[in-house]
C-alpha atoms as a PDB file:
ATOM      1  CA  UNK A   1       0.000   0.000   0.000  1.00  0.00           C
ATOM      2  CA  UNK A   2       2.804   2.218   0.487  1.00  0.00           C
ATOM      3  CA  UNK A   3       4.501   1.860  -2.621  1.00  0.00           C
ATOM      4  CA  UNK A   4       1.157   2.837  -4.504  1.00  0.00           C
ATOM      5  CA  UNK A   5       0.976   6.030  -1.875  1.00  0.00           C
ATOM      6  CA  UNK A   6       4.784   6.796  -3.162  1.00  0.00           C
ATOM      7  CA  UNK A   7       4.037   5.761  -6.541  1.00  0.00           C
ATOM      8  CA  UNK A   8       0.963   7.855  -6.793  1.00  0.00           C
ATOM      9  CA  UNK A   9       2.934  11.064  -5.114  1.00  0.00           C
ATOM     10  CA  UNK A  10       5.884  10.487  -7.078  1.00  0.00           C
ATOM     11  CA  UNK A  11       3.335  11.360 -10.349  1.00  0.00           C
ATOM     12  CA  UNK A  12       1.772  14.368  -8.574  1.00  0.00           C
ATOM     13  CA  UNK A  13       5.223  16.482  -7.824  1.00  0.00           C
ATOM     14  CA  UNK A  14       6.364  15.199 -11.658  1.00  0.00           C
ATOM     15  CA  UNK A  15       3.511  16.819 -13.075  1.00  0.00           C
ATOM     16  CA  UNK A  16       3.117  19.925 -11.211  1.00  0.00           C
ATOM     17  CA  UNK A  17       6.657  20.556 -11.516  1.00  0.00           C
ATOM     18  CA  UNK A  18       6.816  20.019 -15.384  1.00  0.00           C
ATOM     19  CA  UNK A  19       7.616  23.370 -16.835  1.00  0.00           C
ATOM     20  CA  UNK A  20       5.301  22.919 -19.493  1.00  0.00           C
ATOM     21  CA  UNK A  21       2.064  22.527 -17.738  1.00  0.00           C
ATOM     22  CA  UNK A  22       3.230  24.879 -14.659  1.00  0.00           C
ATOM     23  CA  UNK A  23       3.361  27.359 -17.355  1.00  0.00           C
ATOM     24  CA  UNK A  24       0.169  26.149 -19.823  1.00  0.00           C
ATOM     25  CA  UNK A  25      -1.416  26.804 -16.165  1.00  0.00           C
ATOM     26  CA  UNK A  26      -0.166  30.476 -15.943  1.00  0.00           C
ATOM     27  CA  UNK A  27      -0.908  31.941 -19.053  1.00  0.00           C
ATOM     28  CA  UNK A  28      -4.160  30.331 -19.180  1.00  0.00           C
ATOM     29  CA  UNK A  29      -5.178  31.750 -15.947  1.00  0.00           C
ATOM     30  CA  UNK A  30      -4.230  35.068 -17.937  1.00  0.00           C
ATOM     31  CA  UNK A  31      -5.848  34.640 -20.852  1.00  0.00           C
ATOM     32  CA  UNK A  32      -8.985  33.961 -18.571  1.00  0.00           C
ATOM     33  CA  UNK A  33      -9.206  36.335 -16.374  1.00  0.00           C
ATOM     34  CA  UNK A  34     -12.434  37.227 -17.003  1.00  0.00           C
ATOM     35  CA  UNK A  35     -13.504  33.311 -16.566  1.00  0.00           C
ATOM     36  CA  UNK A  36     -12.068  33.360 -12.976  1.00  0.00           C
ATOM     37  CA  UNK A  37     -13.902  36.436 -11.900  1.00  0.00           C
ATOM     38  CA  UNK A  38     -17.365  35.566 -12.923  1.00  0.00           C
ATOM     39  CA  UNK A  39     -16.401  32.112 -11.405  1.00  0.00           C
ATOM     40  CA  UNK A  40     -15.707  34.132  -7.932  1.00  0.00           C
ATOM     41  CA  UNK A  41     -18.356  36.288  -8.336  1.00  0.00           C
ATOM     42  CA  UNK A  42     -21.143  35.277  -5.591  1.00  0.00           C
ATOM     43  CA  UNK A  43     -23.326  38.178  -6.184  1.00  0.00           C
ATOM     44  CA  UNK A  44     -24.739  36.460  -9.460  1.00  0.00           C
ATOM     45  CA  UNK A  45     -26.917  33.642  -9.629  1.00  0.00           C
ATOM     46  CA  UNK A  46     -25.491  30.623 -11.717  1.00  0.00           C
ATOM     47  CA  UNK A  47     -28.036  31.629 -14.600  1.00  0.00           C
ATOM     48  CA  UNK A  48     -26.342  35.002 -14.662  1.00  0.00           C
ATOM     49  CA  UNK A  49     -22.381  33.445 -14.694  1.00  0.00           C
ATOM     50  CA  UNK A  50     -23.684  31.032 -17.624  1.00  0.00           C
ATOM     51  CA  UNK A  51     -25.273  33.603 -19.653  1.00  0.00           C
ATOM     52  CA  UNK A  52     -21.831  36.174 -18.662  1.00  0.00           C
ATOM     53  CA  UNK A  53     -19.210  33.200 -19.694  1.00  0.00           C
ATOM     54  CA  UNK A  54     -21.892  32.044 -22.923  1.00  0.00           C
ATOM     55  CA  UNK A  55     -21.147  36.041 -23.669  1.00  0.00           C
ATOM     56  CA  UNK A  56     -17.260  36.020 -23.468  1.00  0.00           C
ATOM     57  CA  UNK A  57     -17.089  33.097 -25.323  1.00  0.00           C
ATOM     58  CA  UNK A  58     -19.173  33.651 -27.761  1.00  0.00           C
ATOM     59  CA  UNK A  59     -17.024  33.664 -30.680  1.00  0.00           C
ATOM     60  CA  UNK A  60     -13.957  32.138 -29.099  1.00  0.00           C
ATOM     61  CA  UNK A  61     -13.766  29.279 -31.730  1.00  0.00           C
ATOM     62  CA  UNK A  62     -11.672  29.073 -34.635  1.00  0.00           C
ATOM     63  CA  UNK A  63     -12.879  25.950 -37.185  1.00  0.00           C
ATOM     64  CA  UNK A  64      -9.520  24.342 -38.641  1.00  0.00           C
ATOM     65  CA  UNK A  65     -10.969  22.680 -41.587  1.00  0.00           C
ATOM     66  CA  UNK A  66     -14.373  22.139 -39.829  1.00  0.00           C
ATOM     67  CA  UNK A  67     -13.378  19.441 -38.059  1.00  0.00           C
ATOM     68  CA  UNK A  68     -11.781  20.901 -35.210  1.00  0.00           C
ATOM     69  CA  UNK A  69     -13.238  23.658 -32.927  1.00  0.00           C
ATOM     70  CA  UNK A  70     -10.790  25.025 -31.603  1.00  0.00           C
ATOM     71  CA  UNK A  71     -10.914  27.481 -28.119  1.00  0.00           C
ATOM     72  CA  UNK A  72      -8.902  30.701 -28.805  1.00  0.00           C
ATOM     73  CA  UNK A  73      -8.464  31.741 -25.421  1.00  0.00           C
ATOM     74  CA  UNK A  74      -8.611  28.159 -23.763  1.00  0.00           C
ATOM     75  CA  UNK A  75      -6.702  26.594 -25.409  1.00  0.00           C
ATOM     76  CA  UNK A  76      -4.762  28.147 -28.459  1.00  0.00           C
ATOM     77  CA  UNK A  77      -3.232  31.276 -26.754  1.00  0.00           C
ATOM     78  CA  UNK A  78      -2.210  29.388 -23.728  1.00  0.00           C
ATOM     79  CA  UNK A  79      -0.569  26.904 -25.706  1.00  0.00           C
ATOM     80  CA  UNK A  80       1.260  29.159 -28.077  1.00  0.00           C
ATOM     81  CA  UNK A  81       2.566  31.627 -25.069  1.00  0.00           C
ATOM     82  CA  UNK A  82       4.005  28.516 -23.268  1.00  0.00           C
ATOM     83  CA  UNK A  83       5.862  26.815 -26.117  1.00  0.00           C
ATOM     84  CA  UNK A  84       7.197  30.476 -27.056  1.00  0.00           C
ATOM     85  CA  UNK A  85       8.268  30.894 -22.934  1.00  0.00           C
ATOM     86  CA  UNK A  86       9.620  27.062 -22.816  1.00  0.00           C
ATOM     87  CA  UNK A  87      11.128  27.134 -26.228  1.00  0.00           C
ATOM     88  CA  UNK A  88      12.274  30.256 -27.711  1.00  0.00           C
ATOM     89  CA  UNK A  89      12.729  32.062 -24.186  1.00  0.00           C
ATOM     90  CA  UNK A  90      16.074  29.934 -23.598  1.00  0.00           C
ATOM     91  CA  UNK A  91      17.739  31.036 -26.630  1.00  0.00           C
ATOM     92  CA  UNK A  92      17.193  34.496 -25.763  1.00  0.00           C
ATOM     93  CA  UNK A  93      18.298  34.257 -22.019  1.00  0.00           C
ATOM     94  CA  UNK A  94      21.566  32.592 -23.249  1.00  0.00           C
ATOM     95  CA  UNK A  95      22.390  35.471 -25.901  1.00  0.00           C
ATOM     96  CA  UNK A  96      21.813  38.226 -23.564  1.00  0.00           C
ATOM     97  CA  UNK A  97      24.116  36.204 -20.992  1.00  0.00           C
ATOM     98  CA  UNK A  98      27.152  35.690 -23.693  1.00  0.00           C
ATOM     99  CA  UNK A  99      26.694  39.180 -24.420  1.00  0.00           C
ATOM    100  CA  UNK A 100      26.749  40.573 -21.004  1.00  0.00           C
ATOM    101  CA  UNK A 101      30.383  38.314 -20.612  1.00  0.00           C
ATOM    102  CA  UNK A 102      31.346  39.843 -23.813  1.00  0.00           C
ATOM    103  CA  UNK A 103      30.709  43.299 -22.613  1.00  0.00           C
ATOM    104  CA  UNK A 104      32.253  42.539 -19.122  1.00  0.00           C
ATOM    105  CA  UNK A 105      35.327  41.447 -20.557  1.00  0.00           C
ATOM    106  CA  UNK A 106      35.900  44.235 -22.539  1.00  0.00           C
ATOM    107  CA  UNK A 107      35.406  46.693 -19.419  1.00  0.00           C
ATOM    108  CA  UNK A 108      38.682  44.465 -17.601  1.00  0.00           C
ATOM    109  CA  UNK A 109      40.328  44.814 -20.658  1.00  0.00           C
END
């Protein structure tokens, strides 16, 4: 039973400590602000936070060759945000550092 409990941990801190889904998690709370609030809201009734999210998300799909509906804030944005902060952010971050050692060792110099 313990090595199931371990096991079953052992899964939770690997996924909530991936970098990819940390951030998915981040930028889609961002990109849905406006989800979360009418969520917290409890001064509307639940007809009023349907009809409110029914209204931001009216026209939040994009058909890819009608066969895929595809969310624009739920799911697209998100997605394209983290890849560009997992992927291209790195690259960046290590030319800005060789260039601040460049610049460094031309002040000794």
């Amino acid at each position: 039973m313990q090595n199931i409990i371990n096991s079953f941990k052992a899964t939770l801190y690997e996924r909530t400590s991936s970098p990819l889904l940390g951030s998915f998690i981040f930028y889609w709370i961002i990109c849905n602000y406006k989800l979360i609030i009418i969520l917290l809201d409890s001064k509307q009734t639940s007809n009023n936070k349907f009809e409110s999210i029914e209204a931001i998300y009216q026209n939040d799909n994009i058909a890819v060759y009608n066969l895929f509906n595809i969310p624009i804030n739920g799911l697209l944005i998100p997605l394209l945000i983290t890849l560009a902060y997992i992927l291209i952010l790195p690259f960046i971050t290590n030319f800005i550092q060789k260039a601040w050692v460049w610049h460094q060792n031309n002040l000794k110099k």
